[in-house]
PDB file of N, CA and C in Angstrom:
ATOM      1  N   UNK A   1       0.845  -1.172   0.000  1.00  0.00           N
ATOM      2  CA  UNK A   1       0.000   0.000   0.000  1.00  0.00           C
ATOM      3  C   UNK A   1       0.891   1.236   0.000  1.00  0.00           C
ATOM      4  N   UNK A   2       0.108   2.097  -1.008  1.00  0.00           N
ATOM      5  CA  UNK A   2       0.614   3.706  -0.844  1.00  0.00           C
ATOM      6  C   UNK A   2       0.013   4.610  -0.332  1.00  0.00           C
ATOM      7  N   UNK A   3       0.649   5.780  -0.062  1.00  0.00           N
ATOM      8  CA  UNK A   3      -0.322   7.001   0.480  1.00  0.00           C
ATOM      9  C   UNK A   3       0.367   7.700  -1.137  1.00  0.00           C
ATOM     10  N   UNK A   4      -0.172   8.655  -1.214  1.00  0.00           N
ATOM     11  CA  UNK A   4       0.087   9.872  -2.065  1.00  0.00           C
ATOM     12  C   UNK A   4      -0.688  11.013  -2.078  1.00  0.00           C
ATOM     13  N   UNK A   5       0.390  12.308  -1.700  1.00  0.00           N
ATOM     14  CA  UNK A   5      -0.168  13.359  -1.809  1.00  0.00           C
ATOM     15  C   UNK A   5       0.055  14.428  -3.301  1.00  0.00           C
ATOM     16  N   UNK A   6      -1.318  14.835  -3.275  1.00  0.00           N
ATOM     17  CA  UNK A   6      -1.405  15.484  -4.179  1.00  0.00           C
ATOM     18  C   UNK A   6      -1.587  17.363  -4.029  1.00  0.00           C
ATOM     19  N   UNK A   7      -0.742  18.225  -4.331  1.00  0.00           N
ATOM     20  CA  UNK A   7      -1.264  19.313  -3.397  1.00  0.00           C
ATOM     21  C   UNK A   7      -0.606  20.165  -4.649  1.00  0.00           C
ATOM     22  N   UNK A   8      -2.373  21.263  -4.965  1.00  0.00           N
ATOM     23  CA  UNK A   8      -2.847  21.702  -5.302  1.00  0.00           C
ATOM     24  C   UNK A   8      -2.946  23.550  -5.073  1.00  0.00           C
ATOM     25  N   UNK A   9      -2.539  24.837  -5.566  1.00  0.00           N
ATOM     26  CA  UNK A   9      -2.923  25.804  -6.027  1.00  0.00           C
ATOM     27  C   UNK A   9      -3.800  26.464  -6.614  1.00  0.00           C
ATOM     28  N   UNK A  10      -4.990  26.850  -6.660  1.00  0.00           N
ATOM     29  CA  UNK A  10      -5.931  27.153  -7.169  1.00  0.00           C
ATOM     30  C   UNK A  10      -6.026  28.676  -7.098  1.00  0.00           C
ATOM     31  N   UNK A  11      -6.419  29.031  -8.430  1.00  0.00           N
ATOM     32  CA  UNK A  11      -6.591  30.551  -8.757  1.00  0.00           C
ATOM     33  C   UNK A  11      -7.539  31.039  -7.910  1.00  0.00           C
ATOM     34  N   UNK A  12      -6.954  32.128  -7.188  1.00  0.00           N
ATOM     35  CA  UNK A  12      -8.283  33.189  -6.565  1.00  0.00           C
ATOM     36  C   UNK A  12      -9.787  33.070  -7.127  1.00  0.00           C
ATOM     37  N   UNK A  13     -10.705  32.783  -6.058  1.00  0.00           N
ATOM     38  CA  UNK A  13     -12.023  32.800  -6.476  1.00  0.00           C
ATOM     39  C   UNK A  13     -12.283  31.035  -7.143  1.00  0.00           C
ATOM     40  N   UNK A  14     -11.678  30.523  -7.692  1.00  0.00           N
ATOM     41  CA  UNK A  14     -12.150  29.267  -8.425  1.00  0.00           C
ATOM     42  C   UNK A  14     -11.922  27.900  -7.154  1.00  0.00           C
ATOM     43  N   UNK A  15     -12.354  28.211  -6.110  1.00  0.00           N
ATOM     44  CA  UNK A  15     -12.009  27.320  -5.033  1.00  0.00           C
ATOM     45  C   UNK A  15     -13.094  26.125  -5.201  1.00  0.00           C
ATOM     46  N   UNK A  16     -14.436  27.032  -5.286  1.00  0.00           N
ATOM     47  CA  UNK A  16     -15.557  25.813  -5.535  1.00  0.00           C
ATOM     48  C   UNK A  16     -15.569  24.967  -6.589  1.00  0.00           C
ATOM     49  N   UNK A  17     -15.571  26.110  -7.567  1.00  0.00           N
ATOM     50  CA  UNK A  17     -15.278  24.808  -8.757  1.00  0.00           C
ATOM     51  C   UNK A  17     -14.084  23.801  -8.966  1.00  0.00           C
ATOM     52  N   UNK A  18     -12.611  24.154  -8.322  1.00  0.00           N
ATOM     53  CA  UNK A  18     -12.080  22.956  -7.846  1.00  0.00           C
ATOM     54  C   UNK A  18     -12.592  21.878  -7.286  1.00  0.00           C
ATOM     55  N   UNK A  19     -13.065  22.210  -6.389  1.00  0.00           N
ATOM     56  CA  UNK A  19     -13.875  21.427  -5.094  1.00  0.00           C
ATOM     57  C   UNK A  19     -14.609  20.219  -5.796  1.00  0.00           C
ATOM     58  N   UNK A  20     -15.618  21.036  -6.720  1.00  0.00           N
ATOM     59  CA  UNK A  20     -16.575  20.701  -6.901  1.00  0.00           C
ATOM     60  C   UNK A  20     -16.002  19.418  -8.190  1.00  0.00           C
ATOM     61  N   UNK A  21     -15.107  20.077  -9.043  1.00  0.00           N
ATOM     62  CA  UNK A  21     -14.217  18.778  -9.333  1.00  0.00           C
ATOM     63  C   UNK A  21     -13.943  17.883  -9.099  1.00  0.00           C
ATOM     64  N   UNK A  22     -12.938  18.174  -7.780  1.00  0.00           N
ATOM     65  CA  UNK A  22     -12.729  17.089  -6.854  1.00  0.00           C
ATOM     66  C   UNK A  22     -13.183  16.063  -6.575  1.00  0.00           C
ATOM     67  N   UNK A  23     -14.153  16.595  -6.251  1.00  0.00           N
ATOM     68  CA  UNK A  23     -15.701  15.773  -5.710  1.00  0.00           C
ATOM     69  C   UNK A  23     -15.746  14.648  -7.494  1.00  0.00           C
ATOM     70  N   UNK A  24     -15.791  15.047  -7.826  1.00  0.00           N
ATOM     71  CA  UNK A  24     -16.166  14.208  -9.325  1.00  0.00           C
ATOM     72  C   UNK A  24     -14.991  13.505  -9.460  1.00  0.00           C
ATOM     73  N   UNK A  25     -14.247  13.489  -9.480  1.00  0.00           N
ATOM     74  CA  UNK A  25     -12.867  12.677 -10.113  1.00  0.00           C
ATOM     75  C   UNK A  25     -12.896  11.407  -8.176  1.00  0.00           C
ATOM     76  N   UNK A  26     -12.967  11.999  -7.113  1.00  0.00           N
ATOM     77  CA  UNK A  26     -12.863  10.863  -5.972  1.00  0.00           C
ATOM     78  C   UNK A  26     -14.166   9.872  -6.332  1.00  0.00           C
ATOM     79  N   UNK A  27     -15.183  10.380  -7.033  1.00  0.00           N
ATOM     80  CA  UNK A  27     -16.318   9.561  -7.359  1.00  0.00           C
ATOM     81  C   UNK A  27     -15.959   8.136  -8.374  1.00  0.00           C
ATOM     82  N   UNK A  28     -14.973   9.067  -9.019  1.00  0.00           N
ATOM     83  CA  UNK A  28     -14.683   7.966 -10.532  1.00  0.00           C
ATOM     84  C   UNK A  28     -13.421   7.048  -9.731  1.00  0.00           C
ATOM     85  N   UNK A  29     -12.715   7.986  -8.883  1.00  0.00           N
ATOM     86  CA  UNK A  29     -11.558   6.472  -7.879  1.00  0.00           C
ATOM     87  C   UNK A  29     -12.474   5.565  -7.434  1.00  0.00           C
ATOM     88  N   UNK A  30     -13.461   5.805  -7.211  1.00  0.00           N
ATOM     89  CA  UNK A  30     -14.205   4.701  -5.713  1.00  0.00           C
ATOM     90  C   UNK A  30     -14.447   3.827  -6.602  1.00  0.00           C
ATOM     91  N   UNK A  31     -14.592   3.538  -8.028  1.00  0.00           N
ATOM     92  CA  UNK A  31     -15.334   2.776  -8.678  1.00  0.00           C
ATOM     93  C   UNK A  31     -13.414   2.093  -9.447  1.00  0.00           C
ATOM     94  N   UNK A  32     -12.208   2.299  -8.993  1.00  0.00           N
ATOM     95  CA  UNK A  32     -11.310   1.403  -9.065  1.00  0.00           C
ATOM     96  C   UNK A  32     -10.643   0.940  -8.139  1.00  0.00           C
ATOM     97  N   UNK A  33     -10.418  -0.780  -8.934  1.00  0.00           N
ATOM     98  CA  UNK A  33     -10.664  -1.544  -7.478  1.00  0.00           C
ATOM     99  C   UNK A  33      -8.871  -1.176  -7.111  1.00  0.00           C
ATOM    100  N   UNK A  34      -8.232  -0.743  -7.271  1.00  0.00           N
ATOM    101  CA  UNK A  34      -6.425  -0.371  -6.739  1.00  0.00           C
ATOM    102  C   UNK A  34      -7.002   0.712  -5.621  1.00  0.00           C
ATOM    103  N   UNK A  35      -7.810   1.275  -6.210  1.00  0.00           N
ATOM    104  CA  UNK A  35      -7.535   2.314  -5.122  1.00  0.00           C
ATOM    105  C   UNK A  35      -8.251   2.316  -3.493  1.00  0.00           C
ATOM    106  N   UNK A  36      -7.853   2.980  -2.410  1.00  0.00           N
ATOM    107  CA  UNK A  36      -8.174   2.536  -1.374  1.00  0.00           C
ATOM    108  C   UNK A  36      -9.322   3.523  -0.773  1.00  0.00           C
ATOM    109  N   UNK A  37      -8.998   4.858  -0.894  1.00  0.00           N
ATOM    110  CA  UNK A  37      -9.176   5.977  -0.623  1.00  0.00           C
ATOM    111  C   UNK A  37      -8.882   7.168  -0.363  1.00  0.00           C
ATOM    112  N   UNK A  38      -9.315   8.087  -0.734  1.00  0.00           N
ATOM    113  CA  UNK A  38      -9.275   9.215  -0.899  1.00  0.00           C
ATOM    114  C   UNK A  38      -9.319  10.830  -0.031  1.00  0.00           C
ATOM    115  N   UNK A  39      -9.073  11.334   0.230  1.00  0.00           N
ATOM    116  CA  UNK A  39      -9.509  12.821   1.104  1.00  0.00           C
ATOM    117  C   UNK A  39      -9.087  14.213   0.650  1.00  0.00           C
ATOM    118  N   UNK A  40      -9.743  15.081   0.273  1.00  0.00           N
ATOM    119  CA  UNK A  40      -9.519  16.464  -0.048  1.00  0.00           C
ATOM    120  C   UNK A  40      -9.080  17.129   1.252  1.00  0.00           C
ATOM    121  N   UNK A  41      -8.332  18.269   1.338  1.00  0.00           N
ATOM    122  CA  UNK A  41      -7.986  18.611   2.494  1.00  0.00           C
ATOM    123  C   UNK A  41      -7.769  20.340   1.984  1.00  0.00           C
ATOM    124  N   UNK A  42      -8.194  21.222   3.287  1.00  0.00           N
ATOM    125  CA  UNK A  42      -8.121  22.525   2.697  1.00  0.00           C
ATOM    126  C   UNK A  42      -7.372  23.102   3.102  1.00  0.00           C
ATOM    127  N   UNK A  43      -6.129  24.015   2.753  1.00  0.00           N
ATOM    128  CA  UNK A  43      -5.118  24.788   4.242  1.00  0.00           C
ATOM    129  C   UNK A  43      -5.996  26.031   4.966  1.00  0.00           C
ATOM    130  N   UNK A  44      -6.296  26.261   6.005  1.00  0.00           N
ATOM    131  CA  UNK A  44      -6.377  27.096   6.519  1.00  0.00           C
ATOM    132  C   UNK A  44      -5.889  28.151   5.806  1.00  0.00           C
ATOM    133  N   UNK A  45      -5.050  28.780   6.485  1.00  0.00           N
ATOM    134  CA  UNK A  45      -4.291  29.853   6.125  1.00  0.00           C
ATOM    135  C   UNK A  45      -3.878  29.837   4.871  1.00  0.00           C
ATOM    136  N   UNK A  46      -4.019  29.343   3.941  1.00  0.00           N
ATOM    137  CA  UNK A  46      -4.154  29.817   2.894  1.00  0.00           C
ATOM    138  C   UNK A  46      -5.284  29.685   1.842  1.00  0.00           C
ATOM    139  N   UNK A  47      -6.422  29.889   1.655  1.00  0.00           N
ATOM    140  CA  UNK A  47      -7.382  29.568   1.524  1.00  0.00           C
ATOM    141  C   UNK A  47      -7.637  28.644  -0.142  1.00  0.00           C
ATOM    142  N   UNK A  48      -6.631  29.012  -0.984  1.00  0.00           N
ATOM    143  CA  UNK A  48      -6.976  28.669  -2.404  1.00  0.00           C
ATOM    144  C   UNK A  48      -5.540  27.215  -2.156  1.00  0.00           C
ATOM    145  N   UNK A  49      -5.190  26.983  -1.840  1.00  0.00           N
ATOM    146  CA  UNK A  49      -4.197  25.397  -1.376  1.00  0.00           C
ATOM    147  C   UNK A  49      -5.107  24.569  -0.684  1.00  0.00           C
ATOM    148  N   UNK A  50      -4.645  23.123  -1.274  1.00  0.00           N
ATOM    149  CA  UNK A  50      -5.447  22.194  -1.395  1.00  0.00           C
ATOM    150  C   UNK A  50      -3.952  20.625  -1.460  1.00  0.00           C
ATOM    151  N   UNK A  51      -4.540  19.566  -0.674  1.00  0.00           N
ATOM    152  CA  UNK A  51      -3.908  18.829  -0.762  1.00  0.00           C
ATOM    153  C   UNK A  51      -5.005  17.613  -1.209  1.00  0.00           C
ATOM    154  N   UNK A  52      -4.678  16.424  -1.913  1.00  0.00           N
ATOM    155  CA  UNK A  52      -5.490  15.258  -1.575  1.00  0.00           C
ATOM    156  C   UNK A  52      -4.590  14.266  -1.475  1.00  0.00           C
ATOM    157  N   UNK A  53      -4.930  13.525  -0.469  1.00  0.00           N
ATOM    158  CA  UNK A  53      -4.216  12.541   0.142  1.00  0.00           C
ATOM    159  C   UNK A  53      -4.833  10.736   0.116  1.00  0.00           C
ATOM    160  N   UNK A  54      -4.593  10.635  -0.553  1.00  0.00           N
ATOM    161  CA  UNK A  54      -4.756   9.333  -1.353  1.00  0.00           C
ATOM    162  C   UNK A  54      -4.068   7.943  -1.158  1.00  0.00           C
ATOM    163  N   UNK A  55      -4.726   6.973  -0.888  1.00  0.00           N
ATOM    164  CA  UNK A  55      -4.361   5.748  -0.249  1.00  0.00           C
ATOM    165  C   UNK A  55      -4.705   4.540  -1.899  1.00  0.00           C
ATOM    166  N   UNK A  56      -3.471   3.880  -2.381  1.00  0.00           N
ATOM    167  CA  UNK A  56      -3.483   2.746  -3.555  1.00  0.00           C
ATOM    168  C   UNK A  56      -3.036   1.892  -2.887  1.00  0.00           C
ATOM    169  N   UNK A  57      -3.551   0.697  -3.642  1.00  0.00           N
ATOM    170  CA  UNK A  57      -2.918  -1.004  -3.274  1.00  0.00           C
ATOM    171  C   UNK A  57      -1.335  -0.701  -3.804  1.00  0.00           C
ATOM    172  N   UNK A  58      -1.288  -0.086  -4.639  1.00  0.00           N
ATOM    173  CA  UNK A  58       0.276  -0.029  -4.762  1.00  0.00           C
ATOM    174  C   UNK A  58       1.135   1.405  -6.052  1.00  0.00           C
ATOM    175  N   UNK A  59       2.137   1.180  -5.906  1.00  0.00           N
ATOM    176  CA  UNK A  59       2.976   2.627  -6.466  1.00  0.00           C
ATOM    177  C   UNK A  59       2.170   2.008  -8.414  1.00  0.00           C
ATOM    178  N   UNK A  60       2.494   0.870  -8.501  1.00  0.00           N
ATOM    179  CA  UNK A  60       2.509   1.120  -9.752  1.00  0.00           C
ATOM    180  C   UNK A  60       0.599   1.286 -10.217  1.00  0.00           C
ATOM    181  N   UNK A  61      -0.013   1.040  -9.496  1.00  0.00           N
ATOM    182  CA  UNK A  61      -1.226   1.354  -9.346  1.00  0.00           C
ATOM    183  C   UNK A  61      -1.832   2.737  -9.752  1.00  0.00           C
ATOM    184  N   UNK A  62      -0.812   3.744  -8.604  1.00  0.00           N
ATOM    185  CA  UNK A  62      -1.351   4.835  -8.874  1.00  0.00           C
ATOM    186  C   UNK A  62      -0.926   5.232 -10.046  1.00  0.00           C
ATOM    187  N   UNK A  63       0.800   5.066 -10.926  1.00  0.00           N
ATOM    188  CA  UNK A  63       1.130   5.332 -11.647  1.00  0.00           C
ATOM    189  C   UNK A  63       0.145   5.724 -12.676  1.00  0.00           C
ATOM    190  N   UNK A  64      -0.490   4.065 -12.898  1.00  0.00           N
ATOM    191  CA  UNK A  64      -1.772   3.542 -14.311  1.00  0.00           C
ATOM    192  C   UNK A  64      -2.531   4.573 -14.269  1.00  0.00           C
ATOM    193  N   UNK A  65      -3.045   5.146 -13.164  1.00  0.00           N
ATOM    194  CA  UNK A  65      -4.197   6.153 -13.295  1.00  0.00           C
ATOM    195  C   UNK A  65      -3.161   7.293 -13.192  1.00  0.00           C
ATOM    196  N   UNK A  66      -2.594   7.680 -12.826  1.00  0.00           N
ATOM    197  CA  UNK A  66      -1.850   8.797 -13.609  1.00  0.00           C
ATOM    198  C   UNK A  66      -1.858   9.018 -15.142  1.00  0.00           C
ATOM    199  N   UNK A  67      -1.778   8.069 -15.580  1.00  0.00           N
ATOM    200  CA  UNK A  67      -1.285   8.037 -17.582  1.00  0.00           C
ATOM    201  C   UNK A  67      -2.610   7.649 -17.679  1.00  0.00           C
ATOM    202  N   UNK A  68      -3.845   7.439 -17.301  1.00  0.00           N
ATOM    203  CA  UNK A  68      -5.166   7.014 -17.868  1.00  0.00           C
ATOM    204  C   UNK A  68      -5.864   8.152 -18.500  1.00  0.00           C
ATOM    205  N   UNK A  69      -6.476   8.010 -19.187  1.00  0.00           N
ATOM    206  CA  UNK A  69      -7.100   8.816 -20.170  1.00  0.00           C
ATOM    207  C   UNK A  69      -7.683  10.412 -19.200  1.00  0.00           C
ATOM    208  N   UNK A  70      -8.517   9.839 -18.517  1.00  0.00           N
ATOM    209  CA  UNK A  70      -9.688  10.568 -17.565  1.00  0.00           C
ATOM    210  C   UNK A  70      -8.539  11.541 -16.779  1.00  0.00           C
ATOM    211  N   UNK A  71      -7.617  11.026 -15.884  1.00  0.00           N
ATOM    212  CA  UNK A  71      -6.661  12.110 -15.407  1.00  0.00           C
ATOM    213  C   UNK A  71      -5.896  12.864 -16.564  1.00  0.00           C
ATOM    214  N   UNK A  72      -5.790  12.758 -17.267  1.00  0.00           N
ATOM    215  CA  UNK A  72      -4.784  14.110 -18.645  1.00  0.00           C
ATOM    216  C   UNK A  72      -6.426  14.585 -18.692  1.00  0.00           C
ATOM    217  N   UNK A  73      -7.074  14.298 -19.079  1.00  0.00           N
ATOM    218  CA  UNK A  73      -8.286  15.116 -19.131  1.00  0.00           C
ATOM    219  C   UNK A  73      -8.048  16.134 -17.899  1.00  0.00           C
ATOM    220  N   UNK A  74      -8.266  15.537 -16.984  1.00  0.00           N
ATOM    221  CA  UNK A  74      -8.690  16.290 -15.885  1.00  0.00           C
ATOM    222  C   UNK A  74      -7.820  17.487 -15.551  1.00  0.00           C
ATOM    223  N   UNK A  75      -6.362  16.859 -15.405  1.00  0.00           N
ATOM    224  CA  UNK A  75      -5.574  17.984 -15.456  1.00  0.00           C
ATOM    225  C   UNK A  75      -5.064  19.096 -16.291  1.00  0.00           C
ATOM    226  N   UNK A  76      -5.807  18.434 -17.899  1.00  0.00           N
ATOM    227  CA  UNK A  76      -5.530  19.700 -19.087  1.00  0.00           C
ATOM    228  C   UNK A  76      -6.496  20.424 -18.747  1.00  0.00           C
ATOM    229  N   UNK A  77      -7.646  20.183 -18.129  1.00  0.00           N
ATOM    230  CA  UNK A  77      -9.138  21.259 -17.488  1.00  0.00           C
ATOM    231  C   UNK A  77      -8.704  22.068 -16.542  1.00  0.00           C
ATOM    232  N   UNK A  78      -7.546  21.482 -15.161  1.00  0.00           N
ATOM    233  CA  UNK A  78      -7.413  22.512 -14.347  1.00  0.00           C
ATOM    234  C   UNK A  78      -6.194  23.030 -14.638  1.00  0.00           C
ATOM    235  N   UNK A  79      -5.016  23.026 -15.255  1.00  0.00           N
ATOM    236  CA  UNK A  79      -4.043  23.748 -16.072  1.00  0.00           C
ATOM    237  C   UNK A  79      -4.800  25.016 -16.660  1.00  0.00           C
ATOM    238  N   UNK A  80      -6.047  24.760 -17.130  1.00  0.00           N
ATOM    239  CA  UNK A  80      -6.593  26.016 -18.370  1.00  0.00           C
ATOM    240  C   UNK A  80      -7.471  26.776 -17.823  1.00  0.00           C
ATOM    241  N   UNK A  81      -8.151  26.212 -16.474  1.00  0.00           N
ATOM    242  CA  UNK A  81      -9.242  26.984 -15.926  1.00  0.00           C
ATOM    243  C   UNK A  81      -8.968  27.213 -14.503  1.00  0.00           C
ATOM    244  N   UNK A  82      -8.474  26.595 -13.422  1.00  0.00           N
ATOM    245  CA  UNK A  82      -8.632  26.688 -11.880  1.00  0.00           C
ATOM    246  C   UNK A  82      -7.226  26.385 -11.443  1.00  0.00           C
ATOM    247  N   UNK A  83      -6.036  26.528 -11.893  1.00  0.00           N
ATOM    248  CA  UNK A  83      -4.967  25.886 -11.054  1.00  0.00           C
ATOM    249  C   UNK A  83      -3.906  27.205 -11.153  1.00  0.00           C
ATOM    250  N   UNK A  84      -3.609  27.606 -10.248  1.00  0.00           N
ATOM    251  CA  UNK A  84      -2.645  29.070  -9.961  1.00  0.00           C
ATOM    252  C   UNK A  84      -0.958  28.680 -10.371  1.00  0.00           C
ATOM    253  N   UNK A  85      -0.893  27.097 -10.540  1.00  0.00           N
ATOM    254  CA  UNK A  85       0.697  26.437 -10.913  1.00  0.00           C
ATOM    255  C   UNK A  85       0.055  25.353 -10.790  1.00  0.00           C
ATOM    256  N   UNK A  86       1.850  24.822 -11.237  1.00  0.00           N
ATOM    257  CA  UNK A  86       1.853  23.305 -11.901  1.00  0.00           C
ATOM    258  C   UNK A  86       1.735  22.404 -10.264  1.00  0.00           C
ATOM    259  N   UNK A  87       0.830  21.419  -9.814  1.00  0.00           N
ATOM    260  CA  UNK A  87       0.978  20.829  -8.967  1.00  0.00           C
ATOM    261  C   UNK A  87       1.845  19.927  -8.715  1.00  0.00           C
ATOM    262  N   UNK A  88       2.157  19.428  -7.510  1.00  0.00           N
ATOM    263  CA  UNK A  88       3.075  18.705  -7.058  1.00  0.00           C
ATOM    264  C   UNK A  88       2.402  17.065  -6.261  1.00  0.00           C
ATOM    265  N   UNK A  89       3.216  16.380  -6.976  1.00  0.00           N
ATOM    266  CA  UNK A  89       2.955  15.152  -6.288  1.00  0.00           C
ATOM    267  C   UNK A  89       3.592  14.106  -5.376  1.00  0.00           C
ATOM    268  N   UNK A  90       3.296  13.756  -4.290  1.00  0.00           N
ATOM    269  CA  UNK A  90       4.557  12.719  -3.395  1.00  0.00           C
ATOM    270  C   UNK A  90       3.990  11.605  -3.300  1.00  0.00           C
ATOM    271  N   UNK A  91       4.606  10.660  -3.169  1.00  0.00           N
ATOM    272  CA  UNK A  91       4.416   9.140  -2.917  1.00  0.00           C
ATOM    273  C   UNK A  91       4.923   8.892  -1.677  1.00  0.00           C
ATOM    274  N   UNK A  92       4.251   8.515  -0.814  1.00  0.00           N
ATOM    275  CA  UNK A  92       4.996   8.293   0.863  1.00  0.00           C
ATOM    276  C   UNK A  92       4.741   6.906   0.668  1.00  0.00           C
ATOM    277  N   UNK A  93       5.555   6.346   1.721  1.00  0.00           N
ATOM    278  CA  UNK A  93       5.971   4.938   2.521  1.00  0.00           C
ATOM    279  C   UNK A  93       6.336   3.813   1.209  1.00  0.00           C
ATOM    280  N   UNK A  94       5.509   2.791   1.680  1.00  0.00           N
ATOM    281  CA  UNK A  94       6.099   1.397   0.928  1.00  0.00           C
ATOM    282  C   UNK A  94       5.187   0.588   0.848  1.00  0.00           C
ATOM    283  N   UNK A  95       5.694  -0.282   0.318  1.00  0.00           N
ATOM    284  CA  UNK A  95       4.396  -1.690  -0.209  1.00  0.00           C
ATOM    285  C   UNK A  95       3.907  -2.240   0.816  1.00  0.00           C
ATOM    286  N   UNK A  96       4.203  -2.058   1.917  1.00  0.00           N
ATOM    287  CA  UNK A  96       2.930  -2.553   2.820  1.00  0.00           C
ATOM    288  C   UNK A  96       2.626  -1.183   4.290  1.00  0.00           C
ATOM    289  N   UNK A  97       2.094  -2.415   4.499  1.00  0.00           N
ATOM    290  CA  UNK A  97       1.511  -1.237   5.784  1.00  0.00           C
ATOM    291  C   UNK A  97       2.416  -1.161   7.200  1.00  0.00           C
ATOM    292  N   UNK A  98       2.749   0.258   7.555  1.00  0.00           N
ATOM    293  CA  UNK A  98       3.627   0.661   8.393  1.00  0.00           C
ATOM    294  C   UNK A  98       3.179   0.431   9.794  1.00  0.00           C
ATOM    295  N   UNK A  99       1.758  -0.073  10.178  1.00  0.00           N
ATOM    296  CA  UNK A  99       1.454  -0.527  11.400  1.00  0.00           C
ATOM    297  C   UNK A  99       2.456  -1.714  12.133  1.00  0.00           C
TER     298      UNK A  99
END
């Protein structure tokens, strides 16, 4: 198992319609079976930063949906409409579980 964070910039004012994105693309994870789950997360103090923190059966897992059709979609949409920069992505821990 992986965690991966995904953390996010969003242009002044376009917070909801990120959101509201969001919300749509964690809908289309739940329905693959690699993935574990999902969470949007908002910073405080900075109001338009955004992380999602994301749990896969494994690295090369998340990879696949990285290069899948539906994510380049998704991210040529928030590149052109809602994203203030290029986001950043981390992969924490290792193939199994750190308990």
């Amino acid at each position: 198992m992986v965690t991966v964070g995904l953390y996010y910039d969003v242009i002044p004012g376009k917070e909801q319609t990120f959101e509201e994105a969001v919300d749509k693309v964690l809908g289309v994870l739940s329905q693959n079976p690699d993935h574990v789950k999902s969470y949007l997360y908002h910073r405080v103090s900075k109001p338009n930063s955004y992380a999602i923190i994301s749990e896969w059966s494994s690295k090369d897992s998340f990879s696949a949906f990285v290069q899948s059709d539906i994510f380049k979609q998704v991210t040529d949409w928030g590149k052109a409409e809602v994203l203030a920069r290029r986001p950043s992505h981390k992969v924490y821990g290792h193939e199994r579980d750190m308990n």
